[in-house]
PDB file of N, CA and C in Angstrom:
ATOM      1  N   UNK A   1      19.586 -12.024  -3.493  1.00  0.00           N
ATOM      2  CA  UNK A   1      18.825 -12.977  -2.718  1.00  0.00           C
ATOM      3  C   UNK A   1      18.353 -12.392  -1.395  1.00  0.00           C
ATOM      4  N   UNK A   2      19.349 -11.297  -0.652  1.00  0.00           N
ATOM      5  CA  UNK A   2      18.555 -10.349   0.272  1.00  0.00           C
ATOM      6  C   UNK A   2      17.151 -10.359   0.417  1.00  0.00           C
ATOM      7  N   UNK A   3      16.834  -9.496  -0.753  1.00  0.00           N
ATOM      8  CA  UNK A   3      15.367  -9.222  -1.078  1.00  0.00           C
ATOM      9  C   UNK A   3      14.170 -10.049  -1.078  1.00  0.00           C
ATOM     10  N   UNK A   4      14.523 -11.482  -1.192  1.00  0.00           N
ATOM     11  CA  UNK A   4      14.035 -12.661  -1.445  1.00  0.00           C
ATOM     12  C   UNK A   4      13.725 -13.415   0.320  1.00  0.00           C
ATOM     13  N   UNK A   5      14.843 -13.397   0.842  1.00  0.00           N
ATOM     14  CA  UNK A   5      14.755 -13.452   2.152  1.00  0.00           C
ATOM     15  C   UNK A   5      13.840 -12.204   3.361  1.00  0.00           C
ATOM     16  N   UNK A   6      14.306 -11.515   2.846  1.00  0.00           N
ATOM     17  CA  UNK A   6      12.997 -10.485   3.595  1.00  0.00           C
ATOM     18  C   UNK A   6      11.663 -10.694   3.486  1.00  0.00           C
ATOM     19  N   UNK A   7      11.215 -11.064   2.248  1.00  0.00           N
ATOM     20  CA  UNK A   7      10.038 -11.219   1.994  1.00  0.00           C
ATOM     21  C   UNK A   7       9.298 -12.737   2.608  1.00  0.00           C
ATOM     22  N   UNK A   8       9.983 -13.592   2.895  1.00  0.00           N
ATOM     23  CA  UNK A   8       9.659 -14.516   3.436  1.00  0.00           C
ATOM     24  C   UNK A   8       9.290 -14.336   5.388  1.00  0.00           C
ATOM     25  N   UNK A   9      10.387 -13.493   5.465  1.00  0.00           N
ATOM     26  CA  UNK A   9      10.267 -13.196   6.875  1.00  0.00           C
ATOM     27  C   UNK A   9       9.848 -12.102   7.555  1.00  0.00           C
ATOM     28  N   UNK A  10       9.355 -10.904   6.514  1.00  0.00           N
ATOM     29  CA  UNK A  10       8.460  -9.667   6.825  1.00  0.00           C
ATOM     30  C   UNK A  10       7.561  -9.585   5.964  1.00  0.00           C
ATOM     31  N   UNK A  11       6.373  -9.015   6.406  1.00  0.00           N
ATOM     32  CA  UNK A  11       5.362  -8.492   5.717  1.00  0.00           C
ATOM     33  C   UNK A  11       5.730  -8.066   4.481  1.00  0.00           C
ATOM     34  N   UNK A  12       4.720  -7.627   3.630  1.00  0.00           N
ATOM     35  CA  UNK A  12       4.468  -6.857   2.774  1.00  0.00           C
ATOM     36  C   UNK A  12       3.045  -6.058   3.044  1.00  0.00           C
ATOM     37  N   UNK A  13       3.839  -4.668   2.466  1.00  0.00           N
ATOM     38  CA  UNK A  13       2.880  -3.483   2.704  1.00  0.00           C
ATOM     39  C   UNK A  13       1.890  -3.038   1.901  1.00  0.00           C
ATOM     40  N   UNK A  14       0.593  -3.256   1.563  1.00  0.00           N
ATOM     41  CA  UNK A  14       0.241  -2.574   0.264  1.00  0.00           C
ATOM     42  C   UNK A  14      -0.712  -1.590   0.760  1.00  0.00           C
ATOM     43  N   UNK A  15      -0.321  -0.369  -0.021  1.00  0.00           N
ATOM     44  CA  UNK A  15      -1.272   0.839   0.035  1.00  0.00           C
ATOM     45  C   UNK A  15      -2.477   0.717  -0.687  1.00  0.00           C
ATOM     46  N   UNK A  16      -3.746   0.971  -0.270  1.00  0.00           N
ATOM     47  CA  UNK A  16      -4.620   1.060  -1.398  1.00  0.00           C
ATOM     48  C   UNK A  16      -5.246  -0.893  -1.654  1.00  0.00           C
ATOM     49  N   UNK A  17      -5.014  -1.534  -1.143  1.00  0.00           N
ATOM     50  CA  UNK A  17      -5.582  -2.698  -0.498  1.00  0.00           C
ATOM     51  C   UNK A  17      -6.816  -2.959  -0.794  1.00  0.00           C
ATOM     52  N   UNK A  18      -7.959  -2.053  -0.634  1.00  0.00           N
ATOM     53  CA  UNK A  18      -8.996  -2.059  -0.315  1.00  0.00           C
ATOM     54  C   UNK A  18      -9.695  -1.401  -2.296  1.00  0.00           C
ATOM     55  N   UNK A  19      -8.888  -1.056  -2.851  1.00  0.00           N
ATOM     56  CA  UNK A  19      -9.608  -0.908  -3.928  1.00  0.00           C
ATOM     57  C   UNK A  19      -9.930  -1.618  -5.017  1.00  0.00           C
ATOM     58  N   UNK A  20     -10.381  -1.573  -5.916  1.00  0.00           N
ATOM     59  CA  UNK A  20     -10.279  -2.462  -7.200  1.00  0.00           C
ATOM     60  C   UNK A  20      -9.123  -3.605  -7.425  1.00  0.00           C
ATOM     61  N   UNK A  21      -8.310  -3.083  -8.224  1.00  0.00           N
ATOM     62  CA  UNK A  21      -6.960  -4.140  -8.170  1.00  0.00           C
ATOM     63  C   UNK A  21      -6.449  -4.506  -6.682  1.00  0.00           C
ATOM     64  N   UNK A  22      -6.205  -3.164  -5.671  1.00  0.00           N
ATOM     65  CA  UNK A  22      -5.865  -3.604  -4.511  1.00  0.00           C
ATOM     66  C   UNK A  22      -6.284  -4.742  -3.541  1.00  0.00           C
ATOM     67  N   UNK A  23      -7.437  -5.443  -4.072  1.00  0.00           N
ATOM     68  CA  UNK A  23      -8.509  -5.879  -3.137  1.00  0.00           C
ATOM     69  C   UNK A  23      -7.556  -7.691  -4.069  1.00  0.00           C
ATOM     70  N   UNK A  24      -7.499  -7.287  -5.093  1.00  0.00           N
ATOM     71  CA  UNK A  24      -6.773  -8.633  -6.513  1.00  0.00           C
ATOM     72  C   UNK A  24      -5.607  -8.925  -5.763  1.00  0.00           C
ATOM     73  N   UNK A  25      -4.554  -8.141  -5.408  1.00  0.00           N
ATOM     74  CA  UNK A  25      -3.863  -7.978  -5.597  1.00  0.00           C
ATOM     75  C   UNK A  25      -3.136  -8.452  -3.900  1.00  0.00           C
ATOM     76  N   UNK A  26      -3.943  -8.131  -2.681  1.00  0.00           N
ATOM     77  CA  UNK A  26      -4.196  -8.837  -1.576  1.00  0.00           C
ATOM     78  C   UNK A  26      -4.470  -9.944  -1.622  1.00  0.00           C
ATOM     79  N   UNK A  27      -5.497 -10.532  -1.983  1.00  0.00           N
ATOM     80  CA  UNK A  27      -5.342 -11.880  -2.123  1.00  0.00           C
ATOM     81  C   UNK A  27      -4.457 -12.673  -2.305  1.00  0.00           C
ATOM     82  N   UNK A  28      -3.642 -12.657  -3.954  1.00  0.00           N
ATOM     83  CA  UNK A  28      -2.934 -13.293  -4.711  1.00  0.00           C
ATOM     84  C   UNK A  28      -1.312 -13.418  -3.359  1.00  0.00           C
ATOM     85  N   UNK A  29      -1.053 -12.040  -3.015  1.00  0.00           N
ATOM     86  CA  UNK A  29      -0.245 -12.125  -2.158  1.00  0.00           C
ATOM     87  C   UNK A  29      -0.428 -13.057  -0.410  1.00  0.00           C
ATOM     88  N   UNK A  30      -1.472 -12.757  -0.116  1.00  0.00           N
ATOM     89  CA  UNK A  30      -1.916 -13.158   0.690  1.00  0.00           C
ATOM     90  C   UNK A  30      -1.549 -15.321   0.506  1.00  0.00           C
ATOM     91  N   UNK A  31      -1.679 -15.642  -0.376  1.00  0.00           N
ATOM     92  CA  UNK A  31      -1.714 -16.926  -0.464  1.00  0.00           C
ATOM     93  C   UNK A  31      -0.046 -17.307   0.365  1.00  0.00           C
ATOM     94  N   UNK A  32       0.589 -16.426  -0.099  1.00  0.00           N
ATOM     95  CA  UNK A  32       2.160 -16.706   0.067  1.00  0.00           C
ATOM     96  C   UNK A  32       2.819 -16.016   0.946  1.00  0.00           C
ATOM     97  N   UNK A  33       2.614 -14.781   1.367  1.00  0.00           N
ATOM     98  CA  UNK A  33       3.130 -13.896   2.236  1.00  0.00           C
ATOM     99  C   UNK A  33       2.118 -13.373   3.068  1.00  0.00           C
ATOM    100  N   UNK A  34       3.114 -12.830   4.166  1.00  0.00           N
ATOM    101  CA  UNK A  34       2.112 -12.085   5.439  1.00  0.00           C
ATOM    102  C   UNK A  34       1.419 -10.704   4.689  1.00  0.00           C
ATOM    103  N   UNK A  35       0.384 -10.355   4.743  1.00  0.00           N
ATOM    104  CA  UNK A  35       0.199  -9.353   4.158  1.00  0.00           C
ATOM    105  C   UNK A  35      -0.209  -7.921   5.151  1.00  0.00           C
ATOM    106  N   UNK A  36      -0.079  -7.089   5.240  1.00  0.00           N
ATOM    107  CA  UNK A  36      -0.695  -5.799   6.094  1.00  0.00           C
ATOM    108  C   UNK A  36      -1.352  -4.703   4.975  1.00  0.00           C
ATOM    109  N   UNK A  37      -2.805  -4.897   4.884  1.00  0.00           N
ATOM    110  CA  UNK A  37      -3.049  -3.621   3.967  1.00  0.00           C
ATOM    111  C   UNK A  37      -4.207  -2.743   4.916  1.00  0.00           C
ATOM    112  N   UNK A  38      -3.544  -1.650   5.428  1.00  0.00           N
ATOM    113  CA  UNK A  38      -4.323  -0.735   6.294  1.00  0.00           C
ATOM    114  C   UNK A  38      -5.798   0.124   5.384  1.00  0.00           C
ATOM    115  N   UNK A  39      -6.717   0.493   5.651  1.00  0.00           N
ATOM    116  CA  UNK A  39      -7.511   0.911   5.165  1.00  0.00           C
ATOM    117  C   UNK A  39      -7.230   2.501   4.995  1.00  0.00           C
ATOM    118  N   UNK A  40      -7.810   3.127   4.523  1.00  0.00           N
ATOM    119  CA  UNK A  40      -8.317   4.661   4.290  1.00  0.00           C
ATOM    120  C   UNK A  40      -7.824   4.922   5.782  1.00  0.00           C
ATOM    121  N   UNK A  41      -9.463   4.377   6.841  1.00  0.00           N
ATOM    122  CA  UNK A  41      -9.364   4.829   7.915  1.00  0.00           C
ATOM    123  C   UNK A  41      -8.606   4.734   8.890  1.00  0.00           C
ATOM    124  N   UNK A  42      -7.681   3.760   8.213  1.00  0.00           N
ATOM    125  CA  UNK A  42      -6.483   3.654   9.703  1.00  0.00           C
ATOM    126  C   UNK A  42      -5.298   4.343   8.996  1.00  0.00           C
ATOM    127  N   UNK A  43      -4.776   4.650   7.799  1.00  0.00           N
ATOM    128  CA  UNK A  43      -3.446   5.415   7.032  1.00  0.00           C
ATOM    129  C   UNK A  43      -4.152   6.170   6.658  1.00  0.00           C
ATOM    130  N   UNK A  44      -3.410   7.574   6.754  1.00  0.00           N
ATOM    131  CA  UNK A  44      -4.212   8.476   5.571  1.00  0.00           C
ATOM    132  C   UNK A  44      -2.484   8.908   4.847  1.00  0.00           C
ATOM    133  N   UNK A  45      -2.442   8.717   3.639  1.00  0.00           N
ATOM    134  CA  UNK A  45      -1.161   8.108   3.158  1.00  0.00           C
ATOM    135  C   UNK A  45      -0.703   9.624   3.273  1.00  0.00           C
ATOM    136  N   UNK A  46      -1.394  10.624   2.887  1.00  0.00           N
ATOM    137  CA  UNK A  46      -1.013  11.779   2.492  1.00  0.00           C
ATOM    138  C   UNK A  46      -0.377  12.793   3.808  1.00  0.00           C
ATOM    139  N   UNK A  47      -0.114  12.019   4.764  1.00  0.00           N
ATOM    140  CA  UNK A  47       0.236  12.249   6.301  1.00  0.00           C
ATOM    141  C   UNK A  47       1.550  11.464   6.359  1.00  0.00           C
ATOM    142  N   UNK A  48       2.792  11.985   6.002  1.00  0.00           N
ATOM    143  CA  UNK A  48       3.944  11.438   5.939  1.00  0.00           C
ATOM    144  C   UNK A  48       4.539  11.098   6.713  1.00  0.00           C
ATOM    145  N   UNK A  49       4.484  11.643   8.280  1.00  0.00           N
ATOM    146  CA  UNK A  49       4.811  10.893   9.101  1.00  0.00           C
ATOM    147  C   UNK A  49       4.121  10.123   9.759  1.00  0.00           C
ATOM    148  N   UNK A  50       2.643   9.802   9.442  1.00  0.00           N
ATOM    149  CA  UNK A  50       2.167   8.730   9.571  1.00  0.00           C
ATOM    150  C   UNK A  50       2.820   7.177   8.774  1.00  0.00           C
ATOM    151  N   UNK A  51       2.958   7.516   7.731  1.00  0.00           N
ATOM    152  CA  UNK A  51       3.303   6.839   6.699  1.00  0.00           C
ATOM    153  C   UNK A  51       4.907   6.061   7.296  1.00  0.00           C
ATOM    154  N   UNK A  52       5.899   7.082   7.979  1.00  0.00           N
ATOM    155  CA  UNK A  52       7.355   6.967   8.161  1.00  0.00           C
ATOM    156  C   UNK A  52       7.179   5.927   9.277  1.00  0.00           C
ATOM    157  N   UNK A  53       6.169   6.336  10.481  1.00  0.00           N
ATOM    158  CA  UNK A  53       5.431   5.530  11.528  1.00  0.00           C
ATOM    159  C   UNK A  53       5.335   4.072  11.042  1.00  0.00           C
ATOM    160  N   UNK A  54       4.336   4.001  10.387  1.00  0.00           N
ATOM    161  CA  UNK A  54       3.988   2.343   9.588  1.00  0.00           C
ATOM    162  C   UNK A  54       4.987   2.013   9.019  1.00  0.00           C
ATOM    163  N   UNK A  55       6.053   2.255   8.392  1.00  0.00           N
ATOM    164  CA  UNK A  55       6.896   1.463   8.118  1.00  0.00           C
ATOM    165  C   UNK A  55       7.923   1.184   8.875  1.00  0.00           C
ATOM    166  N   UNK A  56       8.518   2.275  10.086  1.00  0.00           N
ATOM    167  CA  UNK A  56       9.472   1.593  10.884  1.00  0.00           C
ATOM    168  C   UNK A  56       8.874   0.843  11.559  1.00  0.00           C
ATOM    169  N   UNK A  57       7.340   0.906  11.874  1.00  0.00           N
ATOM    170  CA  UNK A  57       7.388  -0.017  13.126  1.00  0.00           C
ATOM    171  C   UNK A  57       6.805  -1.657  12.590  1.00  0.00           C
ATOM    172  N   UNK A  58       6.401  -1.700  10.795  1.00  0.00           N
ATOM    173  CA  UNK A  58       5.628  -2.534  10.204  1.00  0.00           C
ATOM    174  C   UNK A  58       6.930  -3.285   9.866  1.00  0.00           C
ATOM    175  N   UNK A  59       8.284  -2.271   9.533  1.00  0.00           N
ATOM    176  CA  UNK A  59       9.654  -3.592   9.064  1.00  0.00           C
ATOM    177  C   UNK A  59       9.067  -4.539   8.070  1.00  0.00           C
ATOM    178  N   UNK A  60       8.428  -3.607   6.482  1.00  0.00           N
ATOM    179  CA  UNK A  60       8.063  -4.550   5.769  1.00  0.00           C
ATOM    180  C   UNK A  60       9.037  -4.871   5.003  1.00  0.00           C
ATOM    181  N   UNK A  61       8.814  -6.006   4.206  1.00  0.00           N
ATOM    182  CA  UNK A  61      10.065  -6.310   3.428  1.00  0.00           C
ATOM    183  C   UNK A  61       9.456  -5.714   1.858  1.00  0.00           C
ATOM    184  N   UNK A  62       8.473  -5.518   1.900  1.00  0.00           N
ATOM    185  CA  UNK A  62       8.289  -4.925   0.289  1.00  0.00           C
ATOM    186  C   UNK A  62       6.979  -3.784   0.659  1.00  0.00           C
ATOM    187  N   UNK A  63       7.064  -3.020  -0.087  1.00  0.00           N
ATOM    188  CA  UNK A  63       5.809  -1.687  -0.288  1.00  0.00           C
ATOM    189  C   UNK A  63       4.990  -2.214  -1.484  1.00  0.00           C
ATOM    190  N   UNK A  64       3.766  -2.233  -1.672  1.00  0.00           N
ATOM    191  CA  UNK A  64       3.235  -2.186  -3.054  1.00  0.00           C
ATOM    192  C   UNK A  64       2.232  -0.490  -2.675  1.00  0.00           C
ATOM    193  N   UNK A  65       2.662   0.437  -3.592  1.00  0.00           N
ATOM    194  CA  UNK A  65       1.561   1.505  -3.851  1.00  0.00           C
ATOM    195  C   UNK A  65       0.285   1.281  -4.688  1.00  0.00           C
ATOM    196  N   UNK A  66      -0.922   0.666  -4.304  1.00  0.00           N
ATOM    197  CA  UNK A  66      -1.892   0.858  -5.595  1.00  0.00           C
ATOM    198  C   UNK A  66      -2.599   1.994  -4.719  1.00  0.00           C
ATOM    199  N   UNK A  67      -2.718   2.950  -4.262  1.00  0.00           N
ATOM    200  CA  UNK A  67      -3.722   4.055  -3.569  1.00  0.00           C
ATOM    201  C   UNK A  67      -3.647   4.860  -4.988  1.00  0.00           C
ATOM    202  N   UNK A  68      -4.701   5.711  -4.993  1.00  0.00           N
ATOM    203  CA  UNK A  68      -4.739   6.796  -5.796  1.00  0.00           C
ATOM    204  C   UNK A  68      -5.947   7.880  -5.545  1.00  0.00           C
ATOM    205  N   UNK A  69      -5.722   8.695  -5.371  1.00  0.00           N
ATOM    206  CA  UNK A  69      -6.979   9.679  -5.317  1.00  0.00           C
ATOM    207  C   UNK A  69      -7.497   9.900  -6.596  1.00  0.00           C
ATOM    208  N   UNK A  70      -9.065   9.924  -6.727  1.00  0.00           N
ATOM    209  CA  UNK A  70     -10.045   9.991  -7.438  1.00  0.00           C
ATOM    210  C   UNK A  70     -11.044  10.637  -7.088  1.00  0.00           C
ATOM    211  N   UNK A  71     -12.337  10.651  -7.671  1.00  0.00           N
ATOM    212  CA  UNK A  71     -13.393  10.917  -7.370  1.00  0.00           C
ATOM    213  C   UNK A  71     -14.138  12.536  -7.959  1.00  0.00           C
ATOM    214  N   UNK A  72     -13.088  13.437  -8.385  1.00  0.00           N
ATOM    215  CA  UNK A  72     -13.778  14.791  -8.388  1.00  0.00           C
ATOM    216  C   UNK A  72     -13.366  15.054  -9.995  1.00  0.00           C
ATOM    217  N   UNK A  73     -14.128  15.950 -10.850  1.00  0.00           N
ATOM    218  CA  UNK A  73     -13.657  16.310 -11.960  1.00  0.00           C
ATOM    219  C   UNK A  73     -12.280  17.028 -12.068  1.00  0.00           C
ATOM    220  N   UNK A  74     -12.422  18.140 -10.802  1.00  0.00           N
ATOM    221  CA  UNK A  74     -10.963  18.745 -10.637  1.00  0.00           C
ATOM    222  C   UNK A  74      -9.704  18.300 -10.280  1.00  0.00           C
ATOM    223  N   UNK A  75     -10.096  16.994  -9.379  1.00  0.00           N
ATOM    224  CA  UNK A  75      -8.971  16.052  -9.033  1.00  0.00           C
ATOM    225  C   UNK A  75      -8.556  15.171 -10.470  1.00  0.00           C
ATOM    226  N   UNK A  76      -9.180  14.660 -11.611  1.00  0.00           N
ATOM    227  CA  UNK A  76      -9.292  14.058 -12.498  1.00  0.00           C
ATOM    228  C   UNK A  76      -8.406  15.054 -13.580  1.00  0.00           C
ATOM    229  N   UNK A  77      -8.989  15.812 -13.492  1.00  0.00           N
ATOM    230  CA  UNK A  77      -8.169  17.381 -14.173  1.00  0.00           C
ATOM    231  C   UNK A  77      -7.035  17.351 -14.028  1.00  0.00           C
ATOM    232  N   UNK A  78      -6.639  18.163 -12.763  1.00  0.00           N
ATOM    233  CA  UNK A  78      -5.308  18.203 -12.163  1.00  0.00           C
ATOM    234  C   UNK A  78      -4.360  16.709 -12.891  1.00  0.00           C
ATOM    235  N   UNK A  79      -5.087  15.148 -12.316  1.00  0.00           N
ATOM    236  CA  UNK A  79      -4.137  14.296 -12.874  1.00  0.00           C
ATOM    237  C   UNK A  79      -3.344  14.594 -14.392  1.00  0.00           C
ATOM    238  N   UNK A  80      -4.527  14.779 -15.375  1.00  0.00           N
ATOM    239  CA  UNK A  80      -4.607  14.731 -16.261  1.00  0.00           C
ATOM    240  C   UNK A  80      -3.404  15.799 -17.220  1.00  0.00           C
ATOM    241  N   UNK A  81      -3.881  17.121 -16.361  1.00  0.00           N
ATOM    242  CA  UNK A  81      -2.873  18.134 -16.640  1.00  0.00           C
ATOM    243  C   UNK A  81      -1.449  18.270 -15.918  1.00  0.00           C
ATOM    244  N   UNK A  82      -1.311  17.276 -14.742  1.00  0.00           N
ATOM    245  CA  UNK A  82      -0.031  17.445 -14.240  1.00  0.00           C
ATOM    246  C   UNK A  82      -0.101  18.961 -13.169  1.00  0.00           C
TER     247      UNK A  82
END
Protein backbone atom coordinates (compact mmCIF):
# COMPACT_ATOMS: atom_id res chain seq x y z
CA UNK A 1 0.00 0.00 0.00
CA UNK A 2 3.30 2.23 0.26
CA UNK A 3 3.33 2.51 -3.37
CA UNK A 4 -0.25 3.44 -3.57
CA UNK A 5 0.22 6.26 -1.13
CA UNK A 6 3.08 7.88 -2.91
CA UNK A 7 1.35 8.14 -5.88
CA UNK A 8 -1.38 10.09 -4.52
CA UNK A 9 1.00 12.48 -2.92
CA UNK A 10 3.93 12.77 -5.57
CA UNK A 11 4.10 13.20 -9.03
CA UNK A 12 4.58 10.88 -11.59
CA UNK A 13 7.40 11.07 -14.02
CA UNK A 14 7.02 10.18 -17.60
CA UNK A 15 9.84 10.18 -20.04
CA UNK A 16 8.98 10.62 -23.56
CA UNK A 17 5.54 12.49 -22.79
CA UNK A 18 5.54 14.26 -25.79
CA UNK A 19 5.42 11.32 -28.25
CA UNK A 20 2.86 9.14 -29.76
CA UNK A 21 1.64 6.93 -26.87
CA UNK A 22 3.45 9.39 -24.51
CA UNK A 23 1.22 12.26 -25.41
CA UNK A 24 -2.03 8.98 -24.57
CA UNK A 25 -0.58 8.18 -21.93
CA UNK A 26 -0.25 11.90 -20.17
CA UNK A 27 -3.48 12.52 -20.42
CA UNK A 28 -5.10 9.34 -19.09
CA UNK A 29 -2.73 9.96 -16.07
CA UNK A 30 -3.17 13.38 -15.90
CA UNK A 31 -7.00 12.93 -15.05
CA UNK A 32 -5.88 11.39 -11.63
CA UNK A 33 -2.42 12.27 -10.74
CA UNK A 34 0.03 15.20 -10.76
CA UNK A 35 1.83 14.62 -13.79
CA UNK A 36 5.56 16.13 -14.81
CA UNK A 37 6.50 15.15 -18.41
CA UNK A 38 9.65 17.29 -19.37
CA UNK A 39 10.23 17.67 -23.06
CA UNK A 40 13.32 16.71 -25.30
CA UNK A 41 14.36 20.28 -24.64
CA UNK A 42 14.35 20.54 -21.06
CA UNK A 43 15.79 16.45 -20.24
CA UNK A 44 18.06 15.09 -22.49
CA UNK A 45 17.59 11.57 -20.86
CA UNK A 46 20.85 10.32 -22.19
CA UNK A 47 22.67 12.84 -19.61
CA UNK A 48 22.52 10.80 -16.39
CA UNK A 49 23.12 13.13 -14.10
CA UNK A 50 20.73 15.22 -15.44
CA UNK A 51 18.32 12.53 -15.15
CA UNK A 52 19.66 11.70 -11.14
CA UNK A 53 18.95 15.76 -10.83
CA UNK A 54 15.12 15.37 -11.89
CA UNK A 55 14.42 12.81 -9.81
CA UNK A 56 15.86 13.83 -6.47
CA UNK A 57 14.62 17.05 -6.73
CA UNK A 58 11.06 15.88 -8.71
CA UNK A 59 10.51 13.05 -5.49
CA UNK A 60 8.32 11.22 -7.98
CA UNK A 61 6.37 8.52 -6.77
CA UNK A 62 6.38 6.53 -10.08
CA UNK A 63 8.76 6.75 -13.43
CA UNK A 64 6.97 5.79 -16.66
CA UNK A 65 9.86 5.35 -19.58
CA UNK A 66 8.06 5.72 -23.05
CA UNK A 67 11.30 7.83 -24.70
CA UNK A 68 13.00 6.00 -27.40
CA UNK A 69 15.41 7.06 -29.98
CA UNK A 70 14.47 6.76 -33.59
CA UNK A 71 14.71 8.35 -36.67
CA UNK A 72 17.95 7.04 -38.66
CA UNK A 73 18.33 3.70 -40.60
CA UNK A 74 21.52 3.06 -38.52
CA UNK A 75 19.87 3.86 -35.29
CA UNK A 76 16.91 1.42 -36.46
CA UNK A 77 19.73 -1.12 -37.29
CA UNK A 78 21.66 -0.99 -34.26
CA UNK A 79 18.02 -1.54 -32.36
CA UNK A 80 17.32 -4.24 -34.38
CA UNK A 81 20.73 -6.00 -34.16
CA UNK A 82 21.35 -5.29 -30.50
Amino acid sequence: MRGVALLRTRPVLVLGGGGYLGRVVVAALARVHEVAAPTRAMLDISEGAAVRRLVRDLRPGAIVNLAAAHGSVALDATNVEG
